[in-house]
Protein backbone atom coordinates (compact mmCIF):
# COMPACT_ATOMS: atom_id res chain seq x y z
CA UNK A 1 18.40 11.67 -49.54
CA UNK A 2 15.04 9.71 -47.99
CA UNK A 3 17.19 9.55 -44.57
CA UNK A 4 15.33 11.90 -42.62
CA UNK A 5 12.24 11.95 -44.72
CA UNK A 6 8.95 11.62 -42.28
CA UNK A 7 7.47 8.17 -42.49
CA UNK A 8 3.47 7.92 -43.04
CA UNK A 9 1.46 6.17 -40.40
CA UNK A 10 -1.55 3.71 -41.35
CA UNK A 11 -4.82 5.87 -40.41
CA UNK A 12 -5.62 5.53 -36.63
CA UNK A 13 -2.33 3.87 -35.73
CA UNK A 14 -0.77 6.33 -33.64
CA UNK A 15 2.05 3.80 -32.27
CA UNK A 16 4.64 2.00 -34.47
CA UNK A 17 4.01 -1.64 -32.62
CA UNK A 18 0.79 -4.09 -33.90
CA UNK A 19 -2.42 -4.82 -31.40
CA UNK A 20 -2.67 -8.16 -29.23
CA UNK A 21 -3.39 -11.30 -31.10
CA UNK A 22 -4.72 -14.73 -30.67
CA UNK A 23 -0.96 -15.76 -30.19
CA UNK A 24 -0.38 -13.54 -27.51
CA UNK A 25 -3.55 -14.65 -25.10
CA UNK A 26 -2.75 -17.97 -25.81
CA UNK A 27 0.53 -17.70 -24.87
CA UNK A 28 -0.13 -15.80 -21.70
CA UNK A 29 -2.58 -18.63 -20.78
CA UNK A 30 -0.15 -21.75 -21.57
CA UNK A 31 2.17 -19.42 -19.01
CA UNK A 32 -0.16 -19.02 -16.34
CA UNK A 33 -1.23 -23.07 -16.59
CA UNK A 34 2.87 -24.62 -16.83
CA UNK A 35 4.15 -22.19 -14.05
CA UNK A 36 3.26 -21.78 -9.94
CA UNK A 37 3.09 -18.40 -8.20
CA UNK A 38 1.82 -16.42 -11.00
CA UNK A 39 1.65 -12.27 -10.97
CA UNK A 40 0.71 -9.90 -13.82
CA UNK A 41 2.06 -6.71 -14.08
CA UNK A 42 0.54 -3.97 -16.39
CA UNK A 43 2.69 -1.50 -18.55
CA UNK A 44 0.87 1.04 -19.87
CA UNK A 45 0.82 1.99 -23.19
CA UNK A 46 3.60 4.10 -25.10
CA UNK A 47 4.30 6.11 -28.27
CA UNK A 48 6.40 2.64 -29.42
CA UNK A 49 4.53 0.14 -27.76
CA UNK A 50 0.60 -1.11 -26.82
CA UNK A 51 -0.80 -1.65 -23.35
CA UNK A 52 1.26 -4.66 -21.92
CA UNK A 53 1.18 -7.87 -19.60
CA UNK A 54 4.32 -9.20 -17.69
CA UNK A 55 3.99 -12.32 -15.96
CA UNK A 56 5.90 -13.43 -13.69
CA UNK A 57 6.45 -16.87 -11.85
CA UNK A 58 7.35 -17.70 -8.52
CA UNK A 59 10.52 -18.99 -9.28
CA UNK A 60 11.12 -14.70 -11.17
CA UNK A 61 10.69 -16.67 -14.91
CA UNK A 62 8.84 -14.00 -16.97
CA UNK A 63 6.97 -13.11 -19.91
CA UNK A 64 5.75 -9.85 -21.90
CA UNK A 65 2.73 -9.68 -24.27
CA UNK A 66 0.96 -7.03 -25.61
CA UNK A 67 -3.01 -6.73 -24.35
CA UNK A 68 -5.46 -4.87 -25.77
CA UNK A 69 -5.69 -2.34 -22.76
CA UNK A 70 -5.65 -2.11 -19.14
CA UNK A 71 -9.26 -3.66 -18.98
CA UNK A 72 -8.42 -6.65 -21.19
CA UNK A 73 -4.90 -7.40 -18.53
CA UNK A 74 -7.38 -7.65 -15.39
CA UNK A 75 -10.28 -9.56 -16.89
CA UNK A 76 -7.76 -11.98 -18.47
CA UNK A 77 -5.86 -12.15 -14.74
CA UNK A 78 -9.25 -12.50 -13.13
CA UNK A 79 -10.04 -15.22 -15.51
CA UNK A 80 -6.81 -17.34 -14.71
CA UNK A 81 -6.59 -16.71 -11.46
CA UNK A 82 -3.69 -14.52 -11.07
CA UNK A 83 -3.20 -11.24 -8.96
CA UNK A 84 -2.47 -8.43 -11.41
CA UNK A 85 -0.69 -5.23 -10.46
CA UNK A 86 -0.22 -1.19 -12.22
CA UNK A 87 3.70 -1.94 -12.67
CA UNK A 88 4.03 2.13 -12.29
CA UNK A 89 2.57 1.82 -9.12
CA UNK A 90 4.33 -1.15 -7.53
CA UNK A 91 7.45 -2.30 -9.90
CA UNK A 92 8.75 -5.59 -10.29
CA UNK A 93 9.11 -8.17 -8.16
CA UNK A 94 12.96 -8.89 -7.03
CA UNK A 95 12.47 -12.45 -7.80
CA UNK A 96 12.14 -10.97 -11.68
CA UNK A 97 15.41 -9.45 -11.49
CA UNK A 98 17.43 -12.38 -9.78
CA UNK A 99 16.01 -14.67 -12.54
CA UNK A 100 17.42 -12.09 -14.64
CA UNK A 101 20.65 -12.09 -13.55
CA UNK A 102 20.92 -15.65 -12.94
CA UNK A 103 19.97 -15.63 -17.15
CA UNK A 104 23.16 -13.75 -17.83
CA UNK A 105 25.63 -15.56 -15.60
CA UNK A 106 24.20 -18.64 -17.33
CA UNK A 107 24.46 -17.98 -20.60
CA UNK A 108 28.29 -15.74 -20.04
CA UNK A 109 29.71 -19.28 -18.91
């Protein structure tokens, strides 16, 4: 019975999600460049999950990639040109929400 054996982490990872690549800044760029009204919102990092990046458009489209810490999410905001925000400290926008919804009733019918 492995079931409830303990599972081995890799030396030094202390989370069970991977690092930001390559992909994930250029993706976060190609964002910032085919949308209007850009915001960033930081998540900080979890047991599960690395430091994180939502953007969000004007229009409440969004996006999630993972950053390689707090530091990396503001110098990459500052270098696009979007405002960036701690999204413990301020939340989401509502505009993220009603995109959200407006995602479900689309895709329900």
């Amino acid at each position: 019975m492995g079931l409830w054996r303990r599972r081995r982490r890799a030396p030094g990872r202390g989370t069970l999600d991977r690092g930001a690549g390559r992909a994930d800044l250029t993706h976060l760029e190609q964002f910032v460049a085919t949308r209007r009204g850009v915001e960033g919102y930081v998540e900080p990092r979890t047991a599960v999950t690395e430091t994180t990046i939502v953007l969000v458009a004007a229009d409440g489209e969004w996006t999630r990639r993972r950053i390689d810490g707090p530091g990396t999410a503001r110098r990459l905001s500052r270098d696009l040109g979007v405002p960036v925000y701690d999204a413990q400290v301020t939340g989401y926008p509502q505009r993220m929400r009603e995109w959200n919804a407006r995602q479900r009733t689309d895709r329900l019918g």
